[in-house]
Protein backbone atom coordinates (compact mmCIF):
# COMPACT_ATOMS: atom_id res chain seq x y z
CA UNK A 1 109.52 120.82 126.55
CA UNK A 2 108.33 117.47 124.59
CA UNK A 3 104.55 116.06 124.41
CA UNK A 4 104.49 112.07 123.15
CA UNK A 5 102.43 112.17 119.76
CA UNK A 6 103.55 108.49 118.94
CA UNK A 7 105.77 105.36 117.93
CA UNK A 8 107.39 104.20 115.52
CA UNK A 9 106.04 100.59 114.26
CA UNK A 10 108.26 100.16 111.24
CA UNK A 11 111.76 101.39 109.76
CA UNK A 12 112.64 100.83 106.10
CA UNK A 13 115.54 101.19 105.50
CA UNK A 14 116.01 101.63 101.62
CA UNK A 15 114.28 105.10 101.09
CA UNK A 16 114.64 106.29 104.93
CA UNK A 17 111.32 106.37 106.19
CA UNK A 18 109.40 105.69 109.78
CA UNK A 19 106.20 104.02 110.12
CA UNK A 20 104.31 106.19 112.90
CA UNK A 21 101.25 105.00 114.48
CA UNK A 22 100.40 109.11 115.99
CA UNK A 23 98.64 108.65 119.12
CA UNK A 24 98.49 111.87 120.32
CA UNK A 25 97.82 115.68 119.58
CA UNK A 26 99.26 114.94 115.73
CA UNK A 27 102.03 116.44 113.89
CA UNK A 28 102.44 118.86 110.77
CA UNK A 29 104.91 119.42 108.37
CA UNK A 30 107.54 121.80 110.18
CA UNK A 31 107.17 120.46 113.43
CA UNK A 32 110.39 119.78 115.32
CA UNK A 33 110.20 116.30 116.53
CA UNK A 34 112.55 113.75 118.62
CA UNK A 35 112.64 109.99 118.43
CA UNK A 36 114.09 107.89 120.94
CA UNK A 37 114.47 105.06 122.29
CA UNK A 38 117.46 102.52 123.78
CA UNK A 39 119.57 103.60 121.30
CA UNK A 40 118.18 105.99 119.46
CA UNK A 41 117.92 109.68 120.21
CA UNK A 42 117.29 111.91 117.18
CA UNK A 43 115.93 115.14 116.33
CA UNK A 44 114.89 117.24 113.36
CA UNK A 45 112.03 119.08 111.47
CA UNK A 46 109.11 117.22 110.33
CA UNK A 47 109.76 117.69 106.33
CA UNK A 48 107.60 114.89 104.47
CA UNK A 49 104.52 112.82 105.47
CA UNK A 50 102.23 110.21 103.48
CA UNK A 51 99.24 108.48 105.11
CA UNK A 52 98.48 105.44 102.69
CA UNK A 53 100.74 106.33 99.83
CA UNK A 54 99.56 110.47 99.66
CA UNK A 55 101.47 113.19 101.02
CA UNK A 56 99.67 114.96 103.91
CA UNK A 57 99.89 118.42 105.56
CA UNK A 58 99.46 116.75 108.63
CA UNK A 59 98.62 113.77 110.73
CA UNK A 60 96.12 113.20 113.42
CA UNK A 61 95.82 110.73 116.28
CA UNK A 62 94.81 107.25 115.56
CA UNK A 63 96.46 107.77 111.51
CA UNK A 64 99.72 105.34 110.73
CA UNK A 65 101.62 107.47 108.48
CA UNK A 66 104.95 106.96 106.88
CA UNK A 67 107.71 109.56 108.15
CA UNK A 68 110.93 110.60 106.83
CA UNK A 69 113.65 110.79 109.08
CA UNK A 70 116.93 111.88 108.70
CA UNK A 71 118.98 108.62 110.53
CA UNK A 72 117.74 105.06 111.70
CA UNK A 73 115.52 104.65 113.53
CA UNK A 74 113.88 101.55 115.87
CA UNK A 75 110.49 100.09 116.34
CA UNK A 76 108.93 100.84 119.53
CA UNK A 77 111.44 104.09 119.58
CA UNK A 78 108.87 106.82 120.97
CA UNK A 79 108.07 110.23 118.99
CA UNK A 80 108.05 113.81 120.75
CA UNK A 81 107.07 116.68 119.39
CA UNK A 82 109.85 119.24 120.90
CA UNK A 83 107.66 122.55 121.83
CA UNK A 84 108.96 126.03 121.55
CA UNK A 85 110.13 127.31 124.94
């Protein structure tokens, strides 16, 4: 099962990071999450986070942090947390 706890708003490319406005219940390092989107459909552990240049624990709804995610990804791609069965 997968709840929506965002989108992305930004990928940069050079050091492999998401820019994630989290609307929803928030995320925390270790989380399993999936981002997809037309073209996009990845999935893997949530394994660094900064909100405004400072590495966080974890985010909560309404924060735009910066994500690092293991392939590209798109803006507008959508972010579920993937919940244990």
């Amino acid at each position: 099962m997968e709840v929506k706890v965002g989108r992305v708003t930004h990928y940069f490319a050079h050091i492999g990071v998401a820019g994630v406005l989290v609307e929803a219940d928030g995320l925390k390092i270790g989380d399993i999450i999936r981002i997809a989107g037309h073209t996009t459909d990845v999935t893997q552990q949530v394994t660094s986070m900064q909100l405004e240049h400072e590495v966080i624990q974890a985010a909560k709804p309404g924060q735009s942090i910066g994500l690092k995610v293991a392939e590209h990804v798109r803006e507008h791609d959508v972010v579920y947390k993937v919940l244990p069965a």
